[in-house]
C-alpha atoms as a PDB file:
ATOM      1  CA  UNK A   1       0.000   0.000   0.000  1.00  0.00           C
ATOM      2  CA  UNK A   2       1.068   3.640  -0.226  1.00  0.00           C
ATOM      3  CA  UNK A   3       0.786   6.363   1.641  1.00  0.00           C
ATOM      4  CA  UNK A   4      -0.595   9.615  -0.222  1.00  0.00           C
ATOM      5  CA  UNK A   5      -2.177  12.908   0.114  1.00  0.00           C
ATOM      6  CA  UNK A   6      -5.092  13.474  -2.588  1.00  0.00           C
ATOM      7  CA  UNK A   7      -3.828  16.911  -4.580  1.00  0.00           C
ATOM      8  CA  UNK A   8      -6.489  16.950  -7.468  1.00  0.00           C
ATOM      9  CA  UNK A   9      -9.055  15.514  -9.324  1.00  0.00           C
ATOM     10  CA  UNK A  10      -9.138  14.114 -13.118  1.00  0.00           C
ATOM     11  CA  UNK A  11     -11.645  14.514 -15.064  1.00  0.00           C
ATOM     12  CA  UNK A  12     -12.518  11.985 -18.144  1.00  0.00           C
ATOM     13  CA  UNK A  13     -15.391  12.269 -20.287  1.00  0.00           C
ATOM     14  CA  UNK A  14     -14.948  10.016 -22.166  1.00  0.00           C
ATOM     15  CA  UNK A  15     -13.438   6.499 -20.925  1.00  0.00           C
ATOM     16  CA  UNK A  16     -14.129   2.827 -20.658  1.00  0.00           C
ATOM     17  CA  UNK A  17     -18.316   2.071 -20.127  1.00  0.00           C
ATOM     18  CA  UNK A  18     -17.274   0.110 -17.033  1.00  0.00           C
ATOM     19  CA  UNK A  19     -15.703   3.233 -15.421  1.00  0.00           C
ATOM     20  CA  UNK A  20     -18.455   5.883 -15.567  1.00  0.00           C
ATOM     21  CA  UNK A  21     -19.488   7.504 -12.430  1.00  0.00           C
ATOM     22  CA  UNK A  22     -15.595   6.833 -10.840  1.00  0.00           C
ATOM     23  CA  UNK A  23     -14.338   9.447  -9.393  1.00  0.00           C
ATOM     24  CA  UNK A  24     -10.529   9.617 -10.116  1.00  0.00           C
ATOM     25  CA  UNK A  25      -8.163  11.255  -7.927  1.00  0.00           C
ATOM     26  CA  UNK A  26      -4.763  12.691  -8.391  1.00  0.00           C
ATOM     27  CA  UNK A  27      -2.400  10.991  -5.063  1.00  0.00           C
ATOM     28  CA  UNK A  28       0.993  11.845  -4.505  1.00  0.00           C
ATOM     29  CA  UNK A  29       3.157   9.719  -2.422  1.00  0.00           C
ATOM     30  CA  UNK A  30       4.060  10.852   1.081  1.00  0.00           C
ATOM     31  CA  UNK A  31       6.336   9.821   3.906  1.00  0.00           C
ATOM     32  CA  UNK A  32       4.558   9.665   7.554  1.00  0.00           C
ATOM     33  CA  UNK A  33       5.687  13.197   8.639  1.00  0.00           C
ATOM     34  CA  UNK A  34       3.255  14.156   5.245  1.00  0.00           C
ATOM     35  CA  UNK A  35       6.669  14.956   3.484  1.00  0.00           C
ATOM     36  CA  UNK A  36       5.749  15.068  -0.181  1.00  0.00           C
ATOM     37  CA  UNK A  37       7.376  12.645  -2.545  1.00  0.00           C
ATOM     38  CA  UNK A  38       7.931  13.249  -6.218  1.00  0.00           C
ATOM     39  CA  UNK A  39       5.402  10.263  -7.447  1.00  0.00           C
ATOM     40  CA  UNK A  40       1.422  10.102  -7.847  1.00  0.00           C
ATOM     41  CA  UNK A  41      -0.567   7.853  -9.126  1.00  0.00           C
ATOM     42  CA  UNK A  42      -4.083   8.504 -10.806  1.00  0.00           C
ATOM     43  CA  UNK A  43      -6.536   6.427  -8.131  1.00  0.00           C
ATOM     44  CA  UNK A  44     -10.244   5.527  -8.395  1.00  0.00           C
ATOM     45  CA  UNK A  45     -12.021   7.126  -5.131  1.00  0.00           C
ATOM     46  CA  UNK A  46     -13.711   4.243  -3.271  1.00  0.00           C
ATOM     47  CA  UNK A  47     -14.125   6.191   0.011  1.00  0.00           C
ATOM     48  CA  UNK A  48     -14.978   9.687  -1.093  1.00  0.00           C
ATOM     49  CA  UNK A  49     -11.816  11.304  -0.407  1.00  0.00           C
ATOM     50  CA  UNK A  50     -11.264  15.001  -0.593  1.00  0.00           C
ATOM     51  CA  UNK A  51      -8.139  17.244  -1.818  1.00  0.00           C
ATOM     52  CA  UNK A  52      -5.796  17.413   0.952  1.00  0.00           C
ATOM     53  CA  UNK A  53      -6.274  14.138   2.902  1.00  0.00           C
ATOM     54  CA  UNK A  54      -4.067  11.875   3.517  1.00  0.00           C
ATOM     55  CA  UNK A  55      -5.031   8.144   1.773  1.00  0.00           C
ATOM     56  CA  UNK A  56      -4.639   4.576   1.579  1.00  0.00           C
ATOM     57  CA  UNK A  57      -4.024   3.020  -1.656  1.00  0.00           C
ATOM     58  CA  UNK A  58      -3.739  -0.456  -2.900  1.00  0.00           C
ATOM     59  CA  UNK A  59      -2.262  -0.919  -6.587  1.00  0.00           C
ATOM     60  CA  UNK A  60      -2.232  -3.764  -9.204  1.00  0.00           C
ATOM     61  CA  UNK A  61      -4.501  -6.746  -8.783  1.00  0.00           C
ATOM     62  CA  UNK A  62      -5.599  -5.615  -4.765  1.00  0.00           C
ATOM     63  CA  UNK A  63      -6.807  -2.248  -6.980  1.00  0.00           C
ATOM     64  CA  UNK A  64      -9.405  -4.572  -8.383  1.00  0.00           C
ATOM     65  CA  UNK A  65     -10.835  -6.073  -4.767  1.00  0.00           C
ATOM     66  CA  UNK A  66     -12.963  -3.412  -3.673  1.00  0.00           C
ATOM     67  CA  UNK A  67     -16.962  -3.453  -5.204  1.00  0.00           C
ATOM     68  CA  UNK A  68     -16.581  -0.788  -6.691  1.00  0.00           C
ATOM     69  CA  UNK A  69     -13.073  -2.003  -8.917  1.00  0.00           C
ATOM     70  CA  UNK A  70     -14.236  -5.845  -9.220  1.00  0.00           C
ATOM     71  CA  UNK A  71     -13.454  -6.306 -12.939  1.00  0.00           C
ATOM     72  CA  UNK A  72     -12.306  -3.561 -14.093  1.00  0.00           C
ATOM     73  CA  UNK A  73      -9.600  -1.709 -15.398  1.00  0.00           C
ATOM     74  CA  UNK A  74      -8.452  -0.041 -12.913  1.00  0.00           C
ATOM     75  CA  UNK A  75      -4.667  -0.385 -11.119  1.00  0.00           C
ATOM     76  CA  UNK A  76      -4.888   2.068  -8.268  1.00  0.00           C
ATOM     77  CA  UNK A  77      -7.505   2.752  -5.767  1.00  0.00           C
ATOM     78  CA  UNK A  78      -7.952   4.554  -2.759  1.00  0.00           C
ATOM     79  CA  UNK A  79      -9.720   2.395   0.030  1.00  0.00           C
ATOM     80  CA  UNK A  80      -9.137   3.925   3.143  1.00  0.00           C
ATOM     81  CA  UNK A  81      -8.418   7.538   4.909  1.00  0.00           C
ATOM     82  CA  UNK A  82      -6.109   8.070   6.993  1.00  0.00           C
ATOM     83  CA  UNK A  83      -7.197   9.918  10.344  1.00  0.00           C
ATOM     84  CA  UNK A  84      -4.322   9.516  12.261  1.00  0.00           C
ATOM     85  CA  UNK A  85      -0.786   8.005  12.189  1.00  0.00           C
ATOM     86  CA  UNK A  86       1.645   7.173  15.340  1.00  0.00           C
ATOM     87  CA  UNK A  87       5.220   6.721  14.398  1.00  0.00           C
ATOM     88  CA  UNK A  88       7.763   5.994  16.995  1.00  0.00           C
ATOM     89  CA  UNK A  89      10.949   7.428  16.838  1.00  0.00           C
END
């Protein structure tokens, strides 16, 4: 899984039948002190995720477990938020 903050939204008119009404969300990598990494992924929303939190998301064939993914063609998804994080150390 990585660890990402949602920084925008992309938006695709047109696209495969089996993905209308996904929401897809630009997520860039982060470290756990929310230190911005230089790769993002494009993610399907499966938790209705907002610009600026901090996400959960599972890539390749665990992108395609949620009900929402089952079957399609999708390789990233975002299936949980984040509300907190403890890090020791």
């Amino acid at each position: 899984m990585l660890l990402g903050k949602v920084v925008g939204t992309v938006w695709a008119t047109r696209k495969d039948e089996s993905m209308v009404g996904m929401k897809l969300q630009i997520v860039r990598e982060v470290d756990v002190h929310h230190a911005e990494k230089d790769r993002f992924v494009i993610a399907v929303d499966s938790v209705g995720a907002g610009v600026g939190e901090i996400v959960l998301v599972a890539q390749g064939s665990s992108a395609r477990q949620t009900q929402l993914t089952r079957d399609k063609p999708v390789d990233a998804v975002i299936s949980a938020i984040v509300d907190k994080l403890d890090v020791s150390g």
